[in-house]
N, C-alpha and C. Protein backbone atom coordinates (compact mmCIF):
# COMPACT_ATOMS: atom_id res chain seq x y z
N UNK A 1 0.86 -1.18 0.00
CA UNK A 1 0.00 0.00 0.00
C UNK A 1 0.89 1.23 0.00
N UNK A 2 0.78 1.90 -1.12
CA UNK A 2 1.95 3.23 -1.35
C UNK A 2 1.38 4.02 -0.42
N UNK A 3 -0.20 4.49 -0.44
CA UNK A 3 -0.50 5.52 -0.10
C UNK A 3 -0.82 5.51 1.74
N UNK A 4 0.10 4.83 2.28
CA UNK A 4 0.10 5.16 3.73
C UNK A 4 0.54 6.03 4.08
N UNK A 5 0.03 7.21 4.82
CA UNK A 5 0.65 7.84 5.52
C UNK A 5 1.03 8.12 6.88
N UNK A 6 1.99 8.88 7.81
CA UNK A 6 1.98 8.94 9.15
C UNK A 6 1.79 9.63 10.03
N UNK A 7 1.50 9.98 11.22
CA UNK A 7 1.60 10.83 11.97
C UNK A 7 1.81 10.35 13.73
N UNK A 8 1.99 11.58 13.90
CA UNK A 8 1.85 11.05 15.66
C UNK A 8 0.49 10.92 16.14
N UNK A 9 0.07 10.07 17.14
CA UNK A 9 -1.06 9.66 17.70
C UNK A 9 -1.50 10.57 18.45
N UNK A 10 -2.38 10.48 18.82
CA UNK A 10 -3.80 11.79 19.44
C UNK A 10 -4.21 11.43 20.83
N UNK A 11 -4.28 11.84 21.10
CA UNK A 11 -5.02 11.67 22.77
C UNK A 11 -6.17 10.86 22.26
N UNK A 12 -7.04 11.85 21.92
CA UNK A 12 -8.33 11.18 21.58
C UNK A 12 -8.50 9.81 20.74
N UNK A 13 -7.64 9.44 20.34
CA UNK A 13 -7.33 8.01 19.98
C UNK A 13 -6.62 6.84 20.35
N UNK A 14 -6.69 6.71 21.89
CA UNK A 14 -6.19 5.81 22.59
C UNK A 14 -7.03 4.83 22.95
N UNK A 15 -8.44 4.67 22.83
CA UNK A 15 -9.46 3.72 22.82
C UNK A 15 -8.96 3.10 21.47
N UNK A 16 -9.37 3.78 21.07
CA UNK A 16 -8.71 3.13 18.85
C UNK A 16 -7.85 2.38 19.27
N UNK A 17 -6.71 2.88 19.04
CA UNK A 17 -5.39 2.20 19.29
C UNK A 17 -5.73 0.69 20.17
N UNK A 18 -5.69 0.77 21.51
CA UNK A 18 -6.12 -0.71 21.98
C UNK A 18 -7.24 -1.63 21.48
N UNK A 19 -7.92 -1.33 21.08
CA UNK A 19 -9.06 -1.72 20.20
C UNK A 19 -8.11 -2.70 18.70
N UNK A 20 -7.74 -1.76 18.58
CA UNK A 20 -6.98 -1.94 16.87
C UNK A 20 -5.52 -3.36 17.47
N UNK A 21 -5.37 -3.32 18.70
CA UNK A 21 -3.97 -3.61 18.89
C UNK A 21 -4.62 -5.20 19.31
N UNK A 22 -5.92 -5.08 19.66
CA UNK A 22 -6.84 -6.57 20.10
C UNK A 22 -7.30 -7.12 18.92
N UNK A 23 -7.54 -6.41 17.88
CA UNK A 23 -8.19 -7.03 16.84
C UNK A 23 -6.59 -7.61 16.14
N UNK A 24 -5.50 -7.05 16.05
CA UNK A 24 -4.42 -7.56 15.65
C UNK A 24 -4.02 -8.77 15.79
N UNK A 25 -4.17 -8.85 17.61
CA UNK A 25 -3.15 -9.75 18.12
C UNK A 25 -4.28 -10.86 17.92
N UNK A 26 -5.61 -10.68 17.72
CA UNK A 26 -6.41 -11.91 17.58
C UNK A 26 -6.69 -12.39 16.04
N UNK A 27 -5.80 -11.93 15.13
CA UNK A 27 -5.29 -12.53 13.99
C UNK A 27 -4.70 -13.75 13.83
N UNK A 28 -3.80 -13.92 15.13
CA UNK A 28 -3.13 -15.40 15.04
C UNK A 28 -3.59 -16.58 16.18
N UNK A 29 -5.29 -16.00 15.77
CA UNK A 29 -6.00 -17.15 16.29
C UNK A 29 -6.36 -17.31 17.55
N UNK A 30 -6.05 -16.96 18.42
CA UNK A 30 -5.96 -16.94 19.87
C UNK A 30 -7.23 -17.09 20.21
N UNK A 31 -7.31 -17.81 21.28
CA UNK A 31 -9.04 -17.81 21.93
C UNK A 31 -9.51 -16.30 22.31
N UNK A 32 -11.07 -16.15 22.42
CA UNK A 32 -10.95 -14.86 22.99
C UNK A 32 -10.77 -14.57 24.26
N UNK A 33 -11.33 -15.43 25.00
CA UNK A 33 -11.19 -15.31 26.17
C UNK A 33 -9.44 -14.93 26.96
N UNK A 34 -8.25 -15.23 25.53
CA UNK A 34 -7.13 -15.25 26.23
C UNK A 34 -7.00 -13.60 25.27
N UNK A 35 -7.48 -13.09 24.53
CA UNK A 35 -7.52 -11.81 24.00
C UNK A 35 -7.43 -10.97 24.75
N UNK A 36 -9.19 -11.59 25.59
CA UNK A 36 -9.50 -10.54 26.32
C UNK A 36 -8.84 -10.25 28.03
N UNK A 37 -7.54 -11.16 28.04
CA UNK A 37 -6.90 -11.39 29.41
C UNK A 37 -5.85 -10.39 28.81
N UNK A 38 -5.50 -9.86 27.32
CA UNK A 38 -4.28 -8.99 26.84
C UNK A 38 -4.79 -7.61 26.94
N UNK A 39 -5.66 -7.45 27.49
CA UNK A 39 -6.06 -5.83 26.97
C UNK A 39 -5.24 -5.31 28.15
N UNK A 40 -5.24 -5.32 29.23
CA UNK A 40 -4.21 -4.52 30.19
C UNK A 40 -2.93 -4.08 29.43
N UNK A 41 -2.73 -5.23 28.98
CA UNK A 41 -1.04 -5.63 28.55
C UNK A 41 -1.16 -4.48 27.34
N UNK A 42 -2.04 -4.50 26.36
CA UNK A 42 -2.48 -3.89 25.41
C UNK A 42 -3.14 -2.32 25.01
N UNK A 43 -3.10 -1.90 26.46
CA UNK A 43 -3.71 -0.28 26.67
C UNK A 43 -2.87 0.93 25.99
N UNK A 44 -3.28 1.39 25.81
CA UNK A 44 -2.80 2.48 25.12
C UNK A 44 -3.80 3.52 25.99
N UNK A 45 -3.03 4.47 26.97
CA UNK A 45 -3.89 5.27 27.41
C UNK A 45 -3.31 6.97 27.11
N UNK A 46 -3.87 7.85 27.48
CA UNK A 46 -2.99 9.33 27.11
C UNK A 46 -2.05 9.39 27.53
N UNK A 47 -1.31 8.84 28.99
CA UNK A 47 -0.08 8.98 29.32
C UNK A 47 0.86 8.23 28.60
N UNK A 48 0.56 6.95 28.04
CA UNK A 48 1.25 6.42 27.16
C UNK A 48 2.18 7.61 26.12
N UNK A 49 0.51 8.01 24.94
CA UNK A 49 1.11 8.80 23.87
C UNK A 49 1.45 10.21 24.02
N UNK A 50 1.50 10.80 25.08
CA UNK A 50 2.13 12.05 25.79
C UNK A 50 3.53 11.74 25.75
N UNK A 51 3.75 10.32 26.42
CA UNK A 51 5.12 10.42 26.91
C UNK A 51 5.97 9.22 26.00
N UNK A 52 5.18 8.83 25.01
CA UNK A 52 6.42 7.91 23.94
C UNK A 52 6.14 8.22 22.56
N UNK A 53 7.02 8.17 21.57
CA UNK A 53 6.37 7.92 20.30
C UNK A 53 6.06 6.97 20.04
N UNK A 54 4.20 7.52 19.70
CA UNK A 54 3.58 6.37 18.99
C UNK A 54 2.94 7.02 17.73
N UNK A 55 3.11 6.51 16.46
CA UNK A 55 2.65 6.57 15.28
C UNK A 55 1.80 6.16 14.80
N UNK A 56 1.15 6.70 13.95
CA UNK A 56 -0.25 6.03 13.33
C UNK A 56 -0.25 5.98 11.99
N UNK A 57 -0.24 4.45 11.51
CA UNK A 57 -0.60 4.83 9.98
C UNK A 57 -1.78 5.01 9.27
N UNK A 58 -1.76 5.81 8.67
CA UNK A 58 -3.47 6.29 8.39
C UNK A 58 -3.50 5.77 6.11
N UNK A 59 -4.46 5.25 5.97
CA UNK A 59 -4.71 4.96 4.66
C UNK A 59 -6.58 5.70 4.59
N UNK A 60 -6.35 6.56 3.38
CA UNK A 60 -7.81 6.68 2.98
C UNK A 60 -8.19 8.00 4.51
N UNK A 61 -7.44 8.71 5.38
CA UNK A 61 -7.49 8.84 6.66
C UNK A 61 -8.53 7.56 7.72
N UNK A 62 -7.88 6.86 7.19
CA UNK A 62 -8.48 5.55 8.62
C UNK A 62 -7.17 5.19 9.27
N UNK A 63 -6.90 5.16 10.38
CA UNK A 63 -6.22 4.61 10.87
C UNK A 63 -6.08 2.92 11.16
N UNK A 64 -4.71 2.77 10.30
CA UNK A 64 -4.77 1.14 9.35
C UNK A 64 -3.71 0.01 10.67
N UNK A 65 -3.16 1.11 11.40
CA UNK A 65 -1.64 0.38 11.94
C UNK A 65 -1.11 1.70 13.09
N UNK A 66 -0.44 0.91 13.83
CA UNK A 66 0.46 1.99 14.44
C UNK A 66 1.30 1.10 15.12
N UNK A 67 2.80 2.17 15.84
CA UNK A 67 3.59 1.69 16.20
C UNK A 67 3.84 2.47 17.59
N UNK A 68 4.87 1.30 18.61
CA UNK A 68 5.16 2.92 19.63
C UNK A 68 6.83 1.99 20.42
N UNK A 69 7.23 3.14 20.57
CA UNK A 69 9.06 3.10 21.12
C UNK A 69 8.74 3.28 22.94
N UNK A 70 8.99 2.42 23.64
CA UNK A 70 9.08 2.80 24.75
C UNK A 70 10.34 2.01 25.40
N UNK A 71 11.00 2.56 26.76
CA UNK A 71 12.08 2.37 27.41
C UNK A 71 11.28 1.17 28.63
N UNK A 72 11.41 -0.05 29.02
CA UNK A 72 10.58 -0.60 29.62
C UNK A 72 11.57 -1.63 30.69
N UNK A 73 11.58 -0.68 31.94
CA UNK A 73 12.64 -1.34 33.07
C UNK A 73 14.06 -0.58 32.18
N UNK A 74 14.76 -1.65 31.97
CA UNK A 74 16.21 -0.61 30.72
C UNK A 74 16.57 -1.09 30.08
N UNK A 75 14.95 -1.34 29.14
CA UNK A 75 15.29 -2.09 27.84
C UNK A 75 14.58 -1.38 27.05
N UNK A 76 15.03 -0.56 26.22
CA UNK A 76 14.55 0.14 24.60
C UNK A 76 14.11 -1.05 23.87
N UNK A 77 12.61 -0.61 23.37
CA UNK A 77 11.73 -1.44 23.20
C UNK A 77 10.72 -0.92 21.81
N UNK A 78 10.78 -1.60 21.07
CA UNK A 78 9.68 -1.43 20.03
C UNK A 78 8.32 -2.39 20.70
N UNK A 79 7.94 -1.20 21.46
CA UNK A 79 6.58 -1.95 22.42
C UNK A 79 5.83 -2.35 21.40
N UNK A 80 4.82 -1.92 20.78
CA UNK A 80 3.72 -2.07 19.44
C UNK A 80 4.05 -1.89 18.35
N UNK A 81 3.52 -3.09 17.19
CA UNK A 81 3.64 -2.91 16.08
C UNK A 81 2.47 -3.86 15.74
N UNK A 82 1.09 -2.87 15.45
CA UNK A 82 -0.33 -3.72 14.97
C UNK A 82 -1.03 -3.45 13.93
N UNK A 83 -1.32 -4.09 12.93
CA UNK A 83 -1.64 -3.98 11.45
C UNK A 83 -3.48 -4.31 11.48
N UNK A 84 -4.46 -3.24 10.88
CA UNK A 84 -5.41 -4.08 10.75
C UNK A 84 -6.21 -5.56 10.17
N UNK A 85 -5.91 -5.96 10.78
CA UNK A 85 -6.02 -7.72 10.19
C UNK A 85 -6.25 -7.67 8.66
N UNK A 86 -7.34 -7.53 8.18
CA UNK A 86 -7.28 -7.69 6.54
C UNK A 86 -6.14 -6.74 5.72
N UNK A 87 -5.56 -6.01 6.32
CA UNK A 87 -4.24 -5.41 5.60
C UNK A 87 -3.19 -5.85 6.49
N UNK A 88 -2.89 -7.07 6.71
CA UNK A 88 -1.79 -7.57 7.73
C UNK A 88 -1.15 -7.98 5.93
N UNK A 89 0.54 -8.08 5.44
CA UNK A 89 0.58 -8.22 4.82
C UNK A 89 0.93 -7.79 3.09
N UNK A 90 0.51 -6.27 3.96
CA UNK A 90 0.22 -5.37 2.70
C UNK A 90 1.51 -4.18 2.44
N UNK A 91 2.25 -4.28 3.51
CA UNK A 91 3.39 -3.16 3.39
C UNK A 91 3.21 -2.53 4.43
N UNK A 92 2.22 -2.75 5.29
CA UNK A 92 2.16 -1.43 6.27
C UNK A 92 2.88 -1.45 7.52
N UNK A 93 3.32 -2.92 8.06
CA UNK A 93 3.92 -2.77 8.91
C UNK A 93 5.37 -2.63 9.10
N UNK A 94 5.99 -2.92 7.78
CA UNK A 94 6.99 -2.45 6.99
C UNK A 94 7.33 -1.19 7.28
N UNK A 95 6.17 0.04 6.40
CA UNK A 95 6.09 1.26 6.88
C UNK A 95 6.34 1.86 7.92
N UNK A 96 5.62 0.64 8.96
CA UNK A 96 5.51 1.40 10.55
C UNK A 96 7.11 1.35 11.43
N UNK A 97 7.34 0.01 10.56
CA UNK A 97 8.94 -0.25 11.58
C UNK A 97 10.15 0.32 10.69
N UNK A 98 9.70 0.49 9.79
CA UNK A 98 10.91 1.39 9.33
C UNK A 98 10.65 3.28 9.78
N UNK A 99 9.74 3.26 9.80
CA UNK A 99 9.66 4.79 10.92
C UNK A 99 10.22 4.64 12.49
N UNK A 100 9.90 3.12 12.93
CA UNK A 100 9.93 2.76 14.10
C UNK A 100 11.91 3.19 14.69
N UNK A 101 12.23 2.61 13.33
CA UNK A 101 13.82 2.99 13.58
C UNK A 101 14.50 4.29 13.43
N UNK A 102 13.08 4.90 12.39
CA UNK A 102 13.76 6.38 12.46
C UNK A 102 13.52 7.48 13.61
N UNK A 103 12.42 7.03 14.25
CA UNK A 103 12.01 7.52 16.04
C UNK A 103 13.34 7.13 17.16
N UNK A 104 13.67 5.67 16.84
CA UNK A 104 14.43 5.28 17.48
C UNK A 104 16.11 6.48 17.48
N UNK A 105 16.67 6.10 16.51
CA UNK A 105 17.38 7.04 15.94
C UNK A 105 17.14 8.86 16.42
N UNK A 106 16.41 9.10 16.51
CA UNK A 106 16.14 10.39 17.24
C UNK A 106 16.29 10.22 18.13
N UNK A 107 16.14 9.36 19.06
CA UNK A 107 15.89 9.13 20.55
C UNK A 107 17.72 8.95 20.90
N UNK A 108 18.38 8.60 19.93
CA UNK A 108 19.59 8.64 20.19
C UNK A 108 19.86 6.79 20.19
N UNK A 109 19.12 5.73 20.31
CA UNK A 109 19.23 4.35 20.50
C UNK A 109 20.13 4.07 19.69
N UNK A 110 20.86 3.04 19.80
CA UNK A 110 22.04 2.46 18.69
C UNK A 110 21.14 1.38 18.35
N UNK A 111 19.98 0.53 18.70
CA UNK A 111 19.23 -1.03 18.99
C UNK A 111 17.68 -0.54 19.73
N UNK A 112 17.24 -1.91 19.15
CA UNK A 112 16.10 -1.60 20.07
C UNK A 112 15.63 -3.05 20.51
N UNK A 113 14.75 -3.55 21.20
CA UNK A 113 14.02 -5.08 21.46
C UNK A 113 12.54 -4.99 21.51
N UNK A 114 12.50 -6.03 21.23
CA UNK A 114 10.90 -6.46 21.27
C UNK A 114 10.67 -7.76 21.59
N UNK A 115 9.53 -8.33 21.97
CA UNK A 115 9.29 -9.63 22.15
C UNK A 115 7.69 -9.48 21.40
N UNK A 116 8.09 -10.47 20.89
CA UNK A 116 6.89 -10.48 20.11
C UNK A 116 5.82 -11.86 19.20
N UNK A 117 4.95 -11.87 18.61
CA UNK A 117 4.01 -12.88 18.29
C UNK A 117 4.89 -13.80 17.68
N UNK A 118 5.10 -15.19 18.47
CA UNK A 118 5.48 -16.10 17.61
C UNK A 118 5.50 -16.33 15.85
N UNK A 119 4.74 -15.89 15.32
CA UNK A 119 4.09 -16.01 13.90
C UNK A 119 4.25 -14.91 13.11
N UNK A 120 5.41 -14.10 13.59
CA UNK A 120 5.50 -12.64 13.47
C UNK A 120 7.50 -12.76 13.56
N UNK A 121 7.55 -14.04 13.12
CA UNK A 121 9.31 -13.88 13.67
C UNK A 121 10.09 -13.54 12.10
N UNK A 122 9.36 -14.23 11.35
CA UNK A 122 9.59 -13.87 9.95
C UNK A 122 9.59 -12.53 9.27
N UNK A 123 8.96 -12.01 10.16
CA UNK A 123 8.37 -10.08 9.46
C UNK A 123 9.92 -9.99 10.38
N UNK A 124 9.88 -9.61 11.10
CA UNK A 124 11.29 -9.05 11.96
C UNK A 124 12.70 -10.27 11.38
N UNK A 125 12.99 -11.01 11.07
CA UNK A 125 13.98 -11.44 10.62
C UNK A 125 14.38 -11.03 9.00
N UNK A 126 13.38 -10.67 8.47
CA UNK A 126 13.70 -10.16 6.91
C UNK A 126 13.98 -8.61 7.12
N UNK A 127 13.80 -8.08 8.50
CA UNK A 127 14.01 -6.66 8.80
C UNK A 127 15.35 -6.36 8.75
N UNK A 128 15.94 -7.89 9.44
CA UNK A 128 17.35 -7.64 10.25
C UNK A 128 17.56 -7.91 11.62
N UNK A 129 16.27 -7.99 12.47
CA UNK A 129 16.74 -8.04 13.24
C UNK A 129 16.95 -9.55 14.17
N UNK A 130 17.38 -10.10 15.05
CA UNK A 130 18.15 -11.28 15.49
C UNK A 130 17.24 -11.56 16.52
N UNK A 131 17.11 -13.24 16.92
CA UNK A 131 16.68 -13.56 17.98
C UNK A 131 18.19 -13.53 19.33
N UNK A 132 17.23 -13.10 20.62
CA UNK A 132 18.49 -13.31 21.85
C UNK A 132 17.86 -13.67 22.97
N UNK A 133 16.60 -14.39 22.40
CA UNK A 133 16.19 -15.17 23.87
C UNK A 133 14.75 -15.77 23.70
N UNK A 134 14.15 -15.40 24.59
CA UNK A 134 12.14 -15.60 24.85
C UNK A 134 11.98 -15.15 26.16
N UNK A 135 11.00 -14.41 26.05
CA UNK A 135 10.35 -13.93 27.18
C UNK A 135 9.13 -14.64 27.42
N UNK A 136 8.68 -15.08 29.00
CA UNK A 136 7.56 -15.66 29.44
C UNK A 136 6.55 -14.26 29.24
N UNK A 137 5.82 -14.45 28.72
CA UNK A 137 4.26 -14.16 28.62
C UNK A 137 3.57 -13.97 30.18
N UNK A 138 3.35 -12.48 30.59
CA UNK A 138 2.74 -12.31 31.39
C UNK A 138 1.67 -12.36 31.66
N UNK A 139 0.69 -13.06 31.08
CA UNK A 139 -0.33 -13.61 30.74
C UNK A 139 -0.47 -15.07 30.89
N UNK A 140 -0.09 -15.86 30.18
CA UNK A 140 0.00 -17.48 29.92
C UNK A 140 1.30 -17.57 30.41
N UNK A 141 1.44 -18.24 31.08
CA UNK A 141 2.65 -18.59 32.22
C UNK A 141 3.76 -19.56 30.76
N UNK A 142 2.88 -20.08 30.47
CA UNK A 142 3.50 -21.20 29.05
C UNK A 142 3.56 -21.01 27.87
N UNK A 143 3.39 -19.80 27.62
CA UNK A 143 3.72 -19.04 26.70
C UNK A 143 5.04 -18.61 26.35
N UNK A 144 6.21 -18.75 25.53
CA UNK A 144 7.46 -17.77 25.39
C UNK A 144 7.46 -17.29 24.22
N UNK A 145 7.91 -16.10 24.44
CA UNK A 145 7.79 -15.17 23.13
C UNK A 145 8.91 -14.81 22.33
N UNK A 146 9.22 -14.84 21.36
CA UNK A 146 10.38 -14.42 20.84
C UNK A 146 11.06 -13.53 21.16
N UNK A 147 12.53 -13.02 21.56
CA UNK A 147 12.91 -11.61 22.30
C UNK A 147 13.93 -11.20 20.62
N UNK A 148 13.80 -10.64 20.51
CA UNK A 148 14.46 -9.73 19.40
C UNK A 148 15.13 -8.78 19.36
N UNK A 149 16.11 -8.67 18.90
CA UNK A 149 16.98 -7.07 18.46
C UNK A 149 17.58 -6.61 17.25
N UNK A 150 17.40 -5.71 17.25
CA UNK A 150 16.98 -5.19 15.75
C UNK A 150 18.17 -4.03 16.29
N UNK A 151 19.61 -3.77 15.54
CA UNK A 151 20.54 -2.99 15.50
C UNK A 151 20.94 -1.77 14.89
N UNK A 152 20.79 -0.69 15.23
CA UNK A 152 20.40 0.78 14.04
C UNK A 152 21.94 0.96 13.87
């Protein structure tokens, strides 16, 4: 999708955002009931986008995707990266993480980490960036997640 564009996120769109970030993560099937145990994990509230960059990709002005950089304990972190399910695929999250590094890069980061959707290791390895572990899932105790770093 050429015609994505970006911006920074809105106050008034922090319901969106978690909304958008549940319908994502329940792309790769997940029961709902364990969906609906991620929304904490998954909030996006105003203090969030006050105090990190988070981006929005907007197609058609709908907001299609967004991304957000946060420092978490003292680990620089590509916290979110969520595509609307029927455009999962399409270039956009591409879009979002290659902005993701150019936020980063402002911020001064040399790297960043993420842990992220099993089924999602392939989008981040054609990026560049490397597996260096798994993180337990604060949620599902038996869950481990891919830990990633991605090197600017």
């Amino acid at each position: 999708m050429n015609n994505v564009s970006l911006r920074k996120a809105r106050l008034e769109e922090t319901n969106l955002l978690t909304e958008l970030a549940l319908r994502s993560k329940s792309y790769w099937k997940y029961p709902k009931s364990y969906i609906e145990k991620c929304r904490n994990a998954l909030l996006i509230d105003s203090d969030y986008v006050e105090n990190w960059p988070v981006t929005v990709g907007l197609y058609e002005d709908r907001i299609v995707g967004f991304s957000a950089l946060k420092i978490i304990g003292d680990e620089q972190r590509l916290d979110h990266l969520w595509i609307e399910p029927k455009l999962i695929g399409r270039g956009i999250g591409t879009i979002l993480f290659l902005e993701s590094v150019s936020q980063a890069k402002k911020l001064g980061w040399t790297f960043f980490r993420m842990a992220i959707e099993p089924q999602a290791e392939g989008f981040y390895t054609k990026h560049r960036a490397h597996m260096i572990g798994s993180v337990q899932s604060r949620i599902k105790p038996d869950l481990f997640l891919p830990h990633m770093e991605y090197k600017i």
